[in-house]
N, C-alpha and C. Protein backbone atom coordinates (compact mmCIF):
# COMPACT_ATOMS: atom_id res chain seq x y z
N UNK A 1 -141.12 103.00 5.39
CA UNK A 1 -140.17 102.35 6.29
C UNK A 1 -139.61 101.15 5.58
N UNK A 2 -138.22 100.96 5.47
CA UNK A 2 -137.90 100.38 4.59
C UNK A 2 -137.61 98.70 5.86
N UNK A 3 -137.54 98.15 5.19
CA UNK A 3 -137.53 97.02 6.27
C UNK A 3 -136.36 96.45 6.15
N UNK A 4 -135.77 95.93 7.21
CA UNK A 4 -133.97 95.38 6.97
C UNK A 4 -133.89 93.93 7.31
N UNK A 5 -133.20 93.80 6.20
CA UNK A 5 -132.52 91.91 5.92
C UNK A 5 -132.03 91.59 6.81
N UNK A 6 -132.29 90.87 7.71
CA UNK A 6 -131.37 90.55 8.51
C UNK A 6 -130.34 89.20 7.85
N UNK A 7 -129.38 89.32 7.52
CA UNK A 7 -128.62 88.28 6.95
C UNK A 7 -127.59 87.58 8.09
N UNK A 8 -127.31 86.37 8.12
CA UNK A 8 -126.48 85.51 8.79
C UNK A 8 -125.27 85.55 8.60
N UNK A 9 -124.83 85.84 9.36
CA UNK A 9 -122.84 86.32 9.37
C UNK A 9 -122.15 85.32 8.70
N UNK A 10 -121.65 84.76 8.13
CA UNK A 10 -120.66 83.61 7.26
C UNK A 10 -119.16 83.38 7.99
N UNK A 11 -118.85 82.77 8.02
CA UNK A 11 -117.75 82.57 8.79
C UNK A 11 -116.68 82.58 7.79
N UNK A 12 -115.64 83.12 7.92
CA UNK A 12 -114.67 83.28 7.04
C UNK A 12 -113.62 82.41 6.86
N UNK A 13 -113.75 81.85 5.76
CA UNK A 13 -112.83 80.60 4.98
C UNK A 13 -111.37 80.76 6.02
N UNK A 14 -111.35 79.84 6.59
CA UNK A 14 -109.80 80.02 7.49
C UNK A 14 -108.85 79.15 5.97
N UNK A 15 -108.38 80.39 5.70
CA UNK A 15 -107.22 79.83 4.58
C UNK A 15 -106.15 79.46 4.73
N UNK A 16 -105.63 79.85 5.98
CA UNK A 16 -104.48 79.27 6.40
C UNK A 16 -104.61 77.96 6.67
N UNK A 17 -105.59 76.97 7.39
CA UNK A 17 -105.86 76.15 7.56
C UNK A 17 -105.85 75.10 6.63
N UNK A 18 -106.58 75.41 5.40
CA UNK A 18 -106.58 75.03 4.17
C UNK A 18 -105.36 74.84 3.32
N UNK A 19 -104.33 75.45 3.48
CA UNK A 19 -103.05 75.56 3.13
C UNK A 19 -102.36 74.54 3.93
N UNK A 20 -102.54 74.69 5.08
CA UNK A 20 -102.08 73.25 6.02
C UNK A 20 -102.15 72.03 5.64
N UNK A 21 -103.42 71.77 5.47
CA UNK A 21 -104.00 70.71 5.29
C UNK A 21 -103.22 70.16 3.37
N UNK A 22 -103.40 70.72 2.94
CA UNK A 22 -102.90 70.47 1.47
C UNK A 22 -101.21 70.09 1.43
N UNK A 23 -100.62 70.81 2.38
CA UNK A 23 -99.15 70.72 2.66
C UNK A 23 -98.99 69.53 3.15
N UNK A 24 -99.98 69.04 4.49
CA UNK A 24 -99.53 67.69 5.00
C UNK A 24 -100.01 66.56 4.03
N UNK A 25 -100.70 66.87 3.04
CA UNK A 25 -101.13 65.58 2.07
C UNK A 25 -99.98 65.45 1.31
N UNK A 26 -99.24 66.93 0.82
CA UNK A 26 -97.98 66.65 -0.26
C UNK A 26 -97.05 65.94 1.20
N UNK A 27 -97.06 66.11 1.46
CA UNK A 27 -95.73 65.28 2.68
C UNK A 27 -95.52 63.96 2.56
N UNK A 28 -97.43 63.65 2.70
CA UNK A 28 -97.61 62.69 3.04
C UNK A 28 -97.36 61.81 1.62
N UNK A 29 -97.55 62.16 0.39
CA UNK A 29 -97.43 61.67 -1.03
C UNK A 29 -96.08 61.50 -0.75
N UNK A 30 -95.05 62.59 -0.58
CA UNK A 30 -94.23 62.70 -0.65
C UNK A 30 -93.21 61.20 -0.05
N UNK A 31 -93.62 60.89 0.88
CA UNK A 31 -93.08 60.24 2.09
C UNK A 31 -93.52 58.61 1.30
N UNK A 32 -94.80 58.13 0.94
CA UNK A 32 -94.85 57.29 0.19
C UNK A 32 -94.31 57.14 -1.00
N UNK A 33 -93.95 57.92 -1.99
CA UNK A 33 -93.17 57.85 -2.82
C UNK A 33 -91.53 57.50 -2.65
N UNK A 34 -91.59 58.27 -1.89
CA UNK A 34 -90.27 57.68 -1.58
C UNK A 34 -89.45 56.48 -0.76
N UNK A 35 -90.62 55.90 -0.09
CA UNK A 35 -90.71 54.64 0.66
C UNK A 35 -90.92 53.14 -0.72
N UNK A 36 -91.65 54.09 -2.01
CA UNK A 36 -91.84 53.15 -2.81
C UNK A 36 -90.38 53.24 -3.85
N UNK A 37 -89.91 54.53 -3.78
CA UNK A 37 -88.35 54.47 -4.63
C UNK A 37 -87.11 53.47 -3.44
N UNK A 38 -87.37 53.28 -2.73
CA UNK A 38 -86.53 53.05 -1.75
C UNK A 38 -86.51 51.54 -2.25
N UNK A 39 -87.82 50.60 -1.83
CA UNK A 39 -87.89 49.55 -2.30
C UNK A 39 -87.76 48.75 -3.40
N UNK A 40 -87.86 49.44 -4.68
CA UNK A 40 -87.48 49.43 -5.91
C UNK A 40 -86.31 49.30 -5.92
N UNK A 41 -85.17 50.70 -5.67
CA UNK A 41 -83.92 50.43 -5.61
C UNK A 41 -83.04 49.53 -4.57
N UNK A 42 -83.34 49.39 -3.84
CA UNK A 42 -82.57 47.81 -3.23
C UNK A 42 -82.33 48.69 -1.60
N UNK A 43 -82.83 49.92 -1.68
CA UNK A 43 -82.43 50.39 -0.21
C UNK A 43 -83.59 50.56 0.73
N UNK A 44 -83.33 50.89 1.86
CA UNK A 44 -84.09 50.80 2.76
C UNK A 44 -83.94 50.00 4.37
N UNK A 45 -84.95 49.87 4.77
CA UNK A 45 -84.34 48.87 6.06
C UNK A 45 -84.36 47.22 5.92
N UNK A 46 -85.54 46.95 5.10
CA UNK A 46 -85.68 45.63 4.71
C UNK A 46 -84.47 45.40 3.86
N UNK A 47 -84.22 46.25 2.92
CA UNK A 47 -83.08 45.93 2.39
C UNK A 47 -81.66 45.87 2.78
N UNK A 48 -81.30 46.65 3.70
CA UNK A 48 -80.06 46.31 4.56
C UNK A 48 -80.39 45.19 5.71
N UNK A 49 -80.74 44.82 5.73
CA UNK A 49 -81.07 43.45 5.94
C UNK A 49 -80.94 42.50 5.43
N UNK A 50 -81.32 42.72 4.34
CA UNK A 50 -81.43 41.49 3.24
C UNK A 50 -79.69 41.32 2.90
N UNK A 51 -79.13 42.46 2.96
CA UNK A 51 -77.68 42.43 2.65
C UNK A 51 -76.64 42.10 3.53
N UNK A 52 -77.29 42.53 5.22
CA UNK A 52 -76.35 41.83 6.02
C UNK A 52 -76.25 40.38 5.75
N UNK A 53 -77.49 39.73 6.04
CA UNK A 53 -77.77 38.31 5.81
C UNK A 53 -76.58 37.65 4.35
N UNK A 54 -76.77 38.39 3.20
CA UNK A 54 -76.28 38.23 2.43
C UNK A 54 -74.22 37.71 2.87
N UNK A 55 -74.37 38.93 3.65
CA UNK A 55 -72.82 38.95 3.57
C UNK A 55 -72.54 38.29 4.49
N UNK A 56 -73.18 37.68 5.90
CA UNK A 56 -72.65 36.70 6.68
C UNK A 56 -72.72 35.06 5.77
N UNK A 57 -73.64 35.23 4.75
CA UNK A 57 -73.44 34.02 4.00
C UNK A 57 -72.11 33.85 3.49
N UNK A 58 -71.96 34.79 2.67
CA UNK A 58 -70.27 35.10 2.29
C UNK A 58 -69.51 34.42 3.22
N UNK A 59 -69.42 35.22 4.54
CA UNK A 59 -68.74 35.23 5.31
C UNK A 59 -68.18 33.38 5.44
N UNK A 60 -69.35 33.02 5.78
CA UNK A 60 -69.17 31.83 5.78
C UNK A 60 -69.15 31.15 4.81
N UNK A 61 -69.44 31.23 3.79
CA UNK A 61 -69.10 30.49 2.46
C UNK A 61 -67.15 30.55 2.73
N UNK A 62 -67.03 31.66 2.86
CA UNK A 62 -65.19 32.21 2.79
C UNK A 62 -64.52 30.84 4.01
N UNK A 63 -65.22 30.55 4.85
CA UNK A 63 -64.28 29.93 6.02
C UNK A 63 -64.38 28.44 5.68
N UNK A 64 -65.57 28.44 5.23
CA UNK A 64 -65.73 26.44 4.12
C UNK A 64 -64.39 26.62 3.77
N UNK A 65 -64.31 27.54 2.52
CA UNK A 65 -63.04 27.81 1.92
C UNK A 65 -62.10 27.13 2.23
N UNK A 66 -61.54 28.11 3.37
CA UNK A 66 -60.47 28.23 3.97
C UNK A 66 -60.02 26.65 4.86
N UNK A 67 -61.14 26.34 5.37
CA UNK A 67 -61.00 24.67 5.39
C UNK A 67 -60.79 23.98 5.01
N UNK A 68 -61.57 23.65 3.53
CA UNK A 68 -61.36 23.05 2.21
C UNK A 68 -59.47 23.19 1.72
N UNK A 69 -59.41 24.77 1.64
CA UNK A 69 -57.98 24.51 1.43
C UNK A 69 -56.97 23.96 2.35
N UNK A 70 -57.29 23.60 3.46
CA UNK A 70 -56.54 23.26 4.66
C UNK A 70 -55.94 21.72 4.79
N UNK A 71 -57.61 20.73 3.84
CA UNK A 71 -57.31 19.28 3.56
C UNK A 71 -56.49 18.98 3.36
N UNK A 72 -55.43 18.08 3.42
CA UNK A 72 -54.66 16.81 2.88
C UNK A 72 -54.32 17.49 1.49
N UNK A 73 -53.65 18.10 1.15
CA UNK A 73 -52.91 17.58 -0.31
C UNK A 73 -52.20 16.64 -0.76
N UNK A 74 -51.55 15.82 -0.46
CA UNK A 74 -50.86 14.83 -0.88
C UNK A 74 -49.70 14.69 -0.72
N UNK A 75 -48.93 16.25 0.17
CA UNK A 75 -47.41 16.03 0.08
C UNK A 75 -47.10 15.39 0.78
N UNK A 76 -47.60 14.78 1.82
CA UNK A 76 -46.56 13.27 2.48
C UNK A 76 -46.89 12.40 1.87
N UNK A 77 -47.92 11.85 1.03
CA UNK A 77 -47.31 10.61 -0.10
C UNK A 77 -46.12 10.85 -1.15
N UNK A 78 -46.75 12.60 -1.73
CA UNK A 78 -45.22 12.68 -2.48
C UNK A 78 -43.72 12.76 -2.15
N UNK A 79 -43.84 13.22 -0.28
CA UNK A 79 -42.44 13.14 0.37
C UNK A 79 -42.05 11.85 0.57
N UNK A 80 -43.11 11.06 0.93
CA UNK A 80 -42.99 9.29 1.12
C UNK A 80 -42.67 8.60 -0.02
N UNK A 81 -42.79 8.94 -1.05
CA UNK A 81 -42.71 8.22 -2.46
C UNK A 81 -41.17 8.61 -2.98
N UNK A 82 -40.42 9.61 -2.76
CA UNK A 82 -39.44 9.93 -3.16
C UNK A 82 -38.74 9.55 -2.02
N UNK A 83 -38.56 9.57 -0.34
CA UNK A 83 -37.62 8.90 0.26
C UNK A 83 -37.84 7.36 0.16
N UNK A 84 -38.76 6.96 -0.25
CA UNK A 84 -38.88 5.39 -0.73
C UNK A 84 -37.80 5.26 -1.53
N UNK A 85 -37.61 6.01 -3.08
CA UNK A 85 -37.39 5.66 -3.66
C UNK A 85 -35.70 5.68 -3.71
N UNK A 86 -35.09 6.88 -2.71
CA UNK A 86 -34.21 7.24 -2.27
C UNK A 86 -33.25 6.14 -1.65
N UNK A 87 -34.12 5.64 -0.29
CA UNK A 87 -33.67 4.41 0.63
C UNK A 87 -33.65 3.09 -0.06
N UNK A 88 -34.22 2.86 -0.96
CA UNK A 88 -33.66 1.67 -1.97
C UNK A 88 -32.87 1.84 -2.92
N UNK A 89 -32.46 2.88 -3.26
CA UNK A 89 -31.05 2.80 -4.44
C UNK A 89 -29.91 2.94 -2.85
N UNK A 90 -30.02 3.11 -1.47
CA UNK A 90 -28.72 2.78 -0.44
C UNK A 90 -29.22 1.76 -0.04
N UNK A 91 -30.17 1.01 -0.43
CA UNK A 91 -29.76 -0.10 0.07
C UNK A 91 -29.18 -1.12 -1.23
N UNK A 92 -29.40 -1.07 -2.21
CA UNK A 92 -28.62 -1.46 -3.00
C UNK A 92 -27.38 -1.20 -3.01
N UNK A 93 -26.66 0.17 -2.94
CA UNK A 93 -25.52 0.87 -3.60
C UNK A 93 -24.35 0.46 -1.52
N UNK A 94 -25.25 0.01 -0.99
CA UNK A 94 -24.47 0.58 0.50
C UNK A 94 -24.34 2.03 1.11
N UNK A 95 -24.59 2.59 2.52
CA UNK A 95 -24.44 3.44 3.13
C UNK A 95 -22.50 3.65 3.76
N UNK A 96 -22.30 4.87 3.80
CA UNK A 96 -21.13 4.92 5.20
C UNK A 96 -21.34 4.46 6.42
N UNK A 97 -22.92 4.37 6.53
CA UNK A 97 -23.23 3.47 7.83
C UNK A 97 -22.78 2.05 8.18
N UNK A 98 -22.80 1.30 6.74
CA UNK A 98 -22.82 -0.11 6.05
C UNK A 98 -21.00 -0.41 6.62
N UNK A 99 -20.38 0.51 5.90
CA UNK A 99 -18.69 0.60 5.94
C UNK A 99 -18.29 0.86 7.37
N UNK A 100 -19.03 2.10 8.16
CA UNK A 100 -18.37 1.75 9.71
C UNK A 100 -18.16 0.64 10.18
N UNK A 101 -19.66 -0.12 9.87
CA UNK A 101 -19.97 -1.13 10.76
C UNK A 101 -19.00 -2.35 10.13
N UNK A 102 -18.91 -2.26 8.96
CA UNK A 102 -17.66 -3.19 8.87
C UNK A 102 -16.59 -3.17 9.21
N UNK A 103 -15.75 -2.05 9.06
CA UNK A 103 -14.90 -1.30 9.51
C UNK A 103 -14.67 -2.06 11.16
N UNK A 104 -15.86 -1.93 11.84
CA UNK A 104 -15.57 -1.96 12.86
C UNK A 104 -15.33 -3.53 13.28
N UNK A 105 -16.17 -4.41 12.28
CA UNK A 105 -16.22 -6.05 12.73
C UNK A 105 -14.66 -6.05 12.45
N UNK A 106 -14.23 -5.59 11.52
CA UNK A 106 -13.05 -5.95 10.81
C UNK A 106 -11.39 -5.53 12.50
N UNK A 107 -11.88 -4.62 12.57
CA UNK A 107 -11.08 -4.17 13.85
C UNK A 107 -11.32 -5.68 15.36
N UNK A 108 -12.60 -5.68 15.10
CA UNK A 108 -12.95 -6.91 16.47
C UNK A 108 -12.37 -8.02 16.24
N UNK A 109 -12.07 -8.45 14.84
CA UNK A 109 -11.57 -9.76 14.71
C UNK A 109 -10.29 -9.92 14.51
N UNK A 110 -9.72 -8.72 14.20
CA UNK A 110 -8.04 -8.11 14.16
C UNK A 110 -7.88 -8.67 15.60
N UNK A 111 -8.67 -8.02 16.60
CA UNK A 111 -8.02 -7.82 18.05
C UNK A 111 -8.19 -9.38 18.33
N UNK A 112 -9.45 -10.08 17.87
CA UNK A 112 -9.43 -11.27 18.44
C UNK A 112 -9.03 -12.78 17.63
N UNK A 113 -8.07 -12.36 16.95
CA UNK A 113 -7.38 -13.33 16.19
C UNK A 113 -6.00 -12.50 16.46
N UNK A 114 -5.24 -11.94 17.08
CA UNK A 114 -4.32 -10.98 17.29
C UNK A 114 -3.42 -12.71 17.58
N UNK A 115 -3.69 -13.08 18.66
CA UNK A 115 -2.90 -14.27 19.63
C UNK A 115 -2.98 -15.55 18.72
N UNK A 116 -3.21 -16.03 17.56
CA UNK A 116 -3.33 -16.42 16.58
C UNK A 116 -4.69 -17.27 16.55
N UNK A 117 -4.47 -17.85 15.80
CA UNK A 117 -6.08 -19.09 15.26
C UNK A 117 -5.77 -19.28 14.27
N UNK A 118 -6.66 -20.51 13.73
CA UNK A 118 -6.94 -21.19 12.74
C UNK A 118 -7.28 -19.76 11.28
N UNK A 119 -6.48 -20.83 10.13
CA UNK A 119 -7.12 -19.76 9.10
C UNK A 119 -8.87 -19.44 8.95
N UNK A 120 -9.32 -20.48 9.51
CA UNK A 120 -10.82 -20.72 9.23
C UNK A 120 -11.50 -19.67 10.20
N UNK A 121 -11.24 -19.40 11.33
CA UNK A 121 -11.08 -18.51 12.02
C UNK A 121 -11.01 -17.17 11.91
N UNK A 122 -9.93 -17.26 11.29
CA UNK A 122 -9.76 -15.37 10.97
C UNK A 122 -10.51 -15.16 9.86
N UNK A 123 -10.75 -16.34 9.05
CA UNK A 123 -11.46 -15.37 7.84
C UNK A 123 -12.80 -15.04 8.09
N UNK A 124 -13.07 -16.29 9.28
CA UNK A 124 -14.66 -15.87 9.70
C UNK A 124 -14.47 -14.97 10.23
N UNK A 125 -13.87 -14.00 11.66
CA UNK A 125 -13.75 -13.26 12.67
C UNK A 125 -13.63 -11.94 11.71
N UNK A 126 -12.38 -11.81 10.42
CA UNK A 126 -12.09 -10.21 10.11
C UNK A 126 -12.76 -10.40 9.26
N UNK A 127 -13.13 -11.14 8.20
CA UNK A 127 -13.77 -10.96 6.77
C UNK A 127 -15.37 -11.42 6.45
N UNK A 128 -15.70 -12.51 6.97
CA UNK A 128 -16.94 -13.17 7.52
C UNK A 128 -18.04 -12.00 8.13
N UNK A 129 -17.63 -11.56 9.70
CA UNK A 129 -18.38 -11.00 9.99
C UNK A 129 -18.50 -8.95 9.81
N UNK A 130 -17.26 -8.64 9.05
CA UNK A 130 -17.70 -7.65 8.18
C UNK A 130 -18.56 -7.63 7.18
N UNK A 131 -18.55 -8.53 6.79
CA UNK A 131 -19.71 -9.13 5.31
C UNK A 131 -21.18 -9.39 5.88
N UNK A 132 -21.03 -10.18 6.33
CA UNK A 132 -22.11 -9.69 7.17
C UNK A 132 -22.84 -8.46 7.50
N UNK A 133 -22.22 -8.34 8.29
CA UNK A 133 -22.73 -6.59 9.20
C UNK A 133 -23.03 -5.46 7.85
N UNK A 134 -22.55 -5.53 6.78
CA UNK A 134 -22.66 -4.83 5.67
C UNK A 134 -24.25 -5.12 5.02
N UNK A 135 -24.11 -5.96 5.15
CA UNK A 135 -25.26 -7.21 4.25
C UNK A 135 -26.53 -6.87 5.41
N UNK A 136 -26.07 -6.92 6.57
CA UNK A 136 -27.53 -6.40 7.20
C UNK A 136 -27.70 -4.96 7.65
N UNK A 137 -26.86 -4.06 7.58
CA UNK A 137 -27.37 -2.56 7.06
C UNK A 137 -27.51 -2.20 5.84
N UNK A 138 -27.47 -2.66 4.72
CA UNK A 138 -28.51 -2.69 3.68
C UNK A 138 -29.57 -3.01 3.75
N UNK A 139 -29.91 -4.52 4.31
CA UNK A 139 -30.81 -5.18 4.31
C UNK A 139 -31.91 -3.74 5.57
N UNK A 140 -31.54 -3.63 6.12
CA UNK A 140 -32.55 -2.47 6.85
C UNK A 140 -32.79 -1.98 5.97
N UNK A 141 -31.90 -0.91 5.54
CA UNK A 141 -32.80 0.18 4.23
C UNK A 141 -33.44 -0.12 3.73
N UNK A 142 -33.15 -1.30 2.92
CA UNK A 142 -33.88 -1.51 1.73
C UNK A 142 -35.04 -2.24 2.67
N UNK A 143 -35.18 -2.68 3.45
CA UNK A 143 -36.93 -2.57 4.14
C UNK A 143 -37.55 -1.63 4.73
N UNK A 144 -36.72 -0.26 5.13
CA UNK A 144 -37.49 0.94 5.55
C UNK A 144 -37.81 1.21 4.08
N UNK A 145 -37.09 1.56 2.85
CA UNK A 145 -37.67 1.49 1.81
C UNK A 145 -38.94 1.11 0.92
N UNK A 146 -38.87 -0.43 1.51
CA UNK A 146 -40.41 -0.89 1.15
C UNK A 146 -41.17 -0.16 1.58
N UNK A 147 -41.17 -0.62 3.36
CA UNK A 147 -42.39 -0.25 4.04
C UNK A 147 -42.83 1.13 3.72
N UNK A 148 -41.79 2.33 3.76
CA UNK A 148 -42.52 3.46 3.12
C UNK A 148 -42.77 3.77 1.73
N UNK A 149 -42.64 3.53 0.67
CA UNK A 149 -43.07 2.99 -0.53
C UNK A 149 -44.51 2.43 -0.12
N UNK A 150 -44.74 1.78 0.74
CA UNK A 150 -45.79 1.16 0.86
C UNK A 150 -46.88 1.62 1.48
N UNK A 151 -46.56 2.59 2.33
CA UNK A 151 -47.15 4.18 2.91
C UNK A 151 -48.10 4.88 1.93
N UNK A 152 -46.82 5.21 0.97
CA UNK A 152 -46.83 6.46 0.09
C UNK A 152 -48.31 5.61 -0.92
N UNK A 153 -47.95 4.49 -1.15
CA UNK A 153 -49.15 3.81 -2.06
C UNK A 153 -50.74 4.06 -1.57
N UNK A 154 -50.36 3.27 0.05
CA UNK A 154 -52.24 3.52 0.77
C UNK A 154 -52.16 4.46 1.43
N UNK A 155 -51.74 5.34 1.53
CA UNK A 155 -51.75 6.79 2.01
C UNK A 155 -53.36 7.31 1.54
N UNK A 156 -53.58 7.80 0.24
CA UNK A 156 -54.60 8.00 -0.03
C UNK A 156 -55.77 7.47 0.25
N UNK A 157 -55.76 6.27 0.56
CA UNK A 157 -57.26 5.59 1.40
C UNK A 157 -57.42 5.68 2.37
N UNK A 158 -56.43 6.51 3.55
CA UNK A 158 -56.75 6.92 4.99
C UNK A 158 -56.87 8.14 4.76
N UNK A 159 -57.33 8.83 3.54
CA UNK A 159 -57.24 10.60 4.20
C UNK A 159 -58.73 11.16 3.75
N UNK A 160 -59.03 12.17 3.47
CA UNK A 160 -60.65 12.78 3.49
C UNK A 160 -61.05 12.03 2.51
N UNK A 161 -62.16 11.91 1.89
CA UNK A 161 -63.23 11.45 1.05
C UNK A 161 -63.42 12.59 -0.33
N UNK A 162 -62.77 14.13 0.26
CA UNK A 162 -63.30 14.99 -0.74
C UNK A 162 -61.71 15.31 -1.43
N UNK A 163 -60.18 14.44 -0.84
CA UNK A 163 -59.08 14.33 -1.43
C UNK A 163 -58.72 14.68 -2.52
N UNK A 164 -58.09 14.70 -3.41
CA UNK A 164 -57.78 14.66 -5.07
C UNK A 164 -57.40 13.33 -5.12
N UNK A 165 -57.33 12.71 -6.10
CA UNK A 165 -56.48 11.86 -6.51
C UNK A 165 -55.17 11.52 -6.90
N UNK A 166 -54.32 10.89 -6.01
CA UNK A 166 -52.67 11.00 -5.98
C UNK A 166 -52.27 11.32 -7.64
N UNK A 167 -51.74 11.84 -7.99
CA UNK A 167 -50.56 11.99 -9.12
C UNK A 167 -49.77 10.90 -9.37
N UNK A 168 -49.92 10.33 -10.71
CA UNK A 168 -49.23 9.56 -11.42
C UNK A 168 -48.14 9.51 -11.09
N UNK A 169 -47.17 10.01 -11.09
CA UNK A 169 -45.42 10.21 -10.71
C UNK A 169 -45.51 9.88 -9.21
N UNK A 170 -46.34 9.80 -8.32
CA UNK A 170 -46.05 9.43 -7.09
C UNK A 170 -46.51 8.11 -6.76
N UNK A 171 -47.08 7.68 -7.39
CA UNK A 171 -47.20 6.22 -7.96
C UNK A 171 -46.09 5.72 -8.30
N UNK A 172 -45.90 6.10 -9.26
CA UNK A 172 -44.60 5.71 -10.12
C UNK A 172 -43.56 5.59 -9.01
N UNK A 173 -43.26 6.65 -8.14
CA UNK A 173 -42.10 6.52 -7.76
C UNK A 173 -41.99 5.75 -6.47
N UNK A 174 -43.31 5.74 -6.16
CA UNK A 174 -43.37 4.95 -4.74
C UNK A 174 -43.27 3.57 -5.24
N UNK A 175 -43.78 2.81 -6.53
CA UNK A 175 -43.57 1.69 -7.04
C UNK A 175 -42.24 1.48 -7.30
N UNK A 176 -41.29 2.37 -7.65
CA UNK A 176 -40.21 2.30 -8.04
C UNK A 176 -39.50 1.70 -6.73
N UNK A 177 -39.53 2.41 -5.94
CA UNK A 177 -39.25 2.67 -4.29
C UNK A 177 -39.28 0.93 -3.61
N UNK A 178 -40.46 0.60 -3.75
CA UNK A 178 -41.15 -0.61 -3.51
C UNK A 178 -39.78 -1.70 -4.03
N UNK A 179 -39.94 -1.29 -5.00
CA UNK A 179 -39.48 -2.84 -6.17
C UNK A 179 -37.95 -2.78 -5.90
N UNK A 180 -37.04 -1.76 -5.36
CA UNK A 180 -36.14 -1.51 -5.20
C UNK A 180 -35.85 -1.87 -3.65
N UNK A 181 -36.70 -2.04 -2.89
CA UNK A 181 -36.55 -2.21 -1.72
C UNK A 181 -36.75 -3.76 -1.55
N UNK A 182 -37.47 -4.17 -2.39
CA UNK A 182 -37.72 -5.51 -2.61
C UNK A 182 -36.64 -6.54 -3.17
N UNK A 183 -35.61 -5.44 -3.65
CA UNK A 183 -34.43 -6.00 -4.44
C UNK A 183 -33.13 -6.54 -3.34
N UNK A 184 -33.55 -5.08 -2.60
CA UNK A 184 -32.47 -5.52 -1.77
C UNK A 184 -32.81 -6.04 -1.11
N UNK A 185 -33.58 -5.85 -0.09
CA UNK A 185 -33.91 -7.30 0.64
C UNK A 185 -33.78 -8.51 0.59
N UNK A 186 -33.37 -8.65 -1.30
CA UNK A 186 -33.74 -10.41 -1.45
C UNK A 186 -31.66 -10.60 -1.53
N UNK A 187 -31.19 -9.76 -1.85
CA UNK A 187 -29.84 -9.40 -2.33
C UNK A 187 -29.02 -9.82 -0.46
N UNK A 188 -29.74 -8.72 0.31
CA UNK A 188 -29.28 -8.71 1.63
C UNK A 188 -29.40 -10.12 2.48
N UNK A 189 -30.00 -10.72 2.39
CA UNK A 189 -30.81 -11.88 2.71
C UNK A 189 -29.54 -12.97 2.57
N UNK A 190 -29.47 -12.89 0.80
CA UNK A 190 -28.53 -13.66 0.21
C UNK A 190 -26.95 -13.43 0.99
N UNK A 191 -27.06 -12.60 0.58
CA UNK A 191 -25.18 -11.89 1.33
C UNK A 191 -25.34 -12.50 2.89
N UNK A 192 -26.14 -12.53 3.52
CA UNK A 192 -25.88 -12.70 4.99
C UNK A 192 -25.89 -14.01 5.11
N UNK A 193 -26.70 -14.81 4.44
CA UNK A 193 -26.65 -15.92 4.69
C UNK A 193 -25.67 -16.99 3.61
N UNK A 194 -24.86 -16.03 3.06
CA UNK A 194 -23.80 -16.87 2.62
C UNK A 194 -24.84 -17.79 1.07
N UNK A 195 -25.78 -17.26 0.28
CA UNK A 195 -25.93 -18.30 -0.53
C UNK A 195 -25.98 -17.27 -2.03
N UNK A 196 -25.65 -16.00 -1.85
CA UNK A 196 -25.02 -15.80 -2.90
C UNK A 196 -23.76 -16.11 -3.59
N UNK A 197 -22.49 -15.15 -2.58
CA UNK A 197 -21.33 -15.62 -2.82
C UNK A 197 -20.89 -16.19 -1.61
N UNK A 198 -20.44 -17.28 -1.39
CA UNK A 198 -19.78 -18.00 0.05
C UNK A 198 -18.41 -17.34 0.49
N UNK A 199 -18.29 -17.45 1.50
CA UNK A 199 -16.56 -17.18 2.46
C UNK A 199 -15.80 -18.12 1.68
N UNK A 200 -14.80 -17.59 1.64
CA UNK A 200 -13.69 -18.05 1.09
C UNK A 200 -13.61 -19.48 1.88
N UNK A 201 -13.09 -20.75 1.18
CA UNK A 201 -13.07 -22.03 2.33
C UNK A 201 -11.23 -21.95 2.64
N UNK A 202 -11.32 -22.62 4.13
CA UNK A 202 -9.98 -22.33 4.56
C UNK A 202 -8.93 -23.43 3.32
N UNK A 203 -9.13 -24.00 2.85
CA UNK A 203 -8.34 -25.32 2.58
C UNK A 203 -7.96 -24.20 0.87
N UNK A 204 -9.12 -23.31 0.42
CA UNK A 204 -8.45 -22.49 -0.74
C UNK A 204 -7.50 -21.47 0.02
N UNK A 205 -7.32 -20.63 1.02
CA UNK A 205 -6.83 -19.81 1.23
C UNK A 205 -5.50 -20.46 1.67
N UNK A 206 -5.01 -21.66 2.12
CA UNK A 206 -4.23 -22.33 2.81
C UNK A 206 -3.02 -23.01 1.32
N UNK A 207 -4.01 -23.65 0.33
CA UNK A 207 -3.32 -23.37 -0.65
C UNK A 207 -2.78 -22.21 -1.88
């Protein structure tokens, strides 16, 4: 009688299982590797991040900019420095403004020496106070002249701190402006008050 083994059944290798399992580890390699190429190359989520941030810096770096260029350049000292320099060669040279207004004394003293008067009289009434009236519309210009000349000079010490520094030629010309306005003024002054050239005296015109 032969006697029988009893042997214990083995359970059979589930291979499919095993195949599973090996697949989700490559995934899983997989998935870290590429989380580590991601970071390396500049992409990812941290990294678009890092780039928005980046570009609202821009952003705003760009609008400083745009401010910065917005400051004060200087063209109303340089517009101020050249009508400076403008309004003192008319007040030297005389305006058509200068000539109405004489024009017109000259007409007032026509009408009011018409019924007669003294020579001393008319020369003051038609010739006197045209000379005049001439002598003090210069004399204006050539002090709107200064005073803006004089603008155009401290202009630059009332404007930003981060300014340029005015340009030589607007210097120049606002000085020019200045000294010219200063001319006439002293010229106009004279003429009106008779101590450059005097009115004719009646006792020369009579002889």
């Amino acid at each position: 009688m032969n006697p029988t083994t009893s042997k214990t059944p083995v359970a059979p290798t589930a291979e499919g299982d095993h195949e599973e399992k090996v697949a989700d580890r490559l995934d899983e390699g997989a998935i870290e590797a590429e989380g580590d190429r991601a970071v390396s190359d500049g992409s990812g989520p941290a990294a678009d991040a890092d780039r928005d941030s980046d570009l609202d810096h821009d952003f705003e770096d760009d609008l400083e900019d745009d401010d910065s260029d917005r400051a004060p350049s200087g063209l109303a000292a340089a517009a101020a420095a050249v009508v400076a320099a403008g309004l003192g060669v008319v007040g030297l040279t005389g305006a058509w403004t200068g000539r109405v207004v004489a024009e017109r004394e000259t007409l007032l003293g026509q009408m009011k020496t018409a019924s007669g008067g003294s020579v001393a009289r008319q020369i003051s009434e038609i010739y006197g106070d045209a000379w005049h009236s001439t002598a003090l519309v210069n004399g204006l210009f050539a002090l709107l002249a200064l005073l803006v000349g004089v603008f155009a000079l401290v202009r630059p010490a009332f404007g930003a701190p981060a300014e340029e520094p005015q340009p030589g030629w607007v210097r120049a010309v606002a000085t020019a402006g200045i000294a010219l306005g200063v001319l006439g003024v002293l010229i106009s002054v004279g003429m009106y008050f008779d101590l450059i050239v005097a009115l004719p005296a009646a006792s020369a015109a009579a002889g």
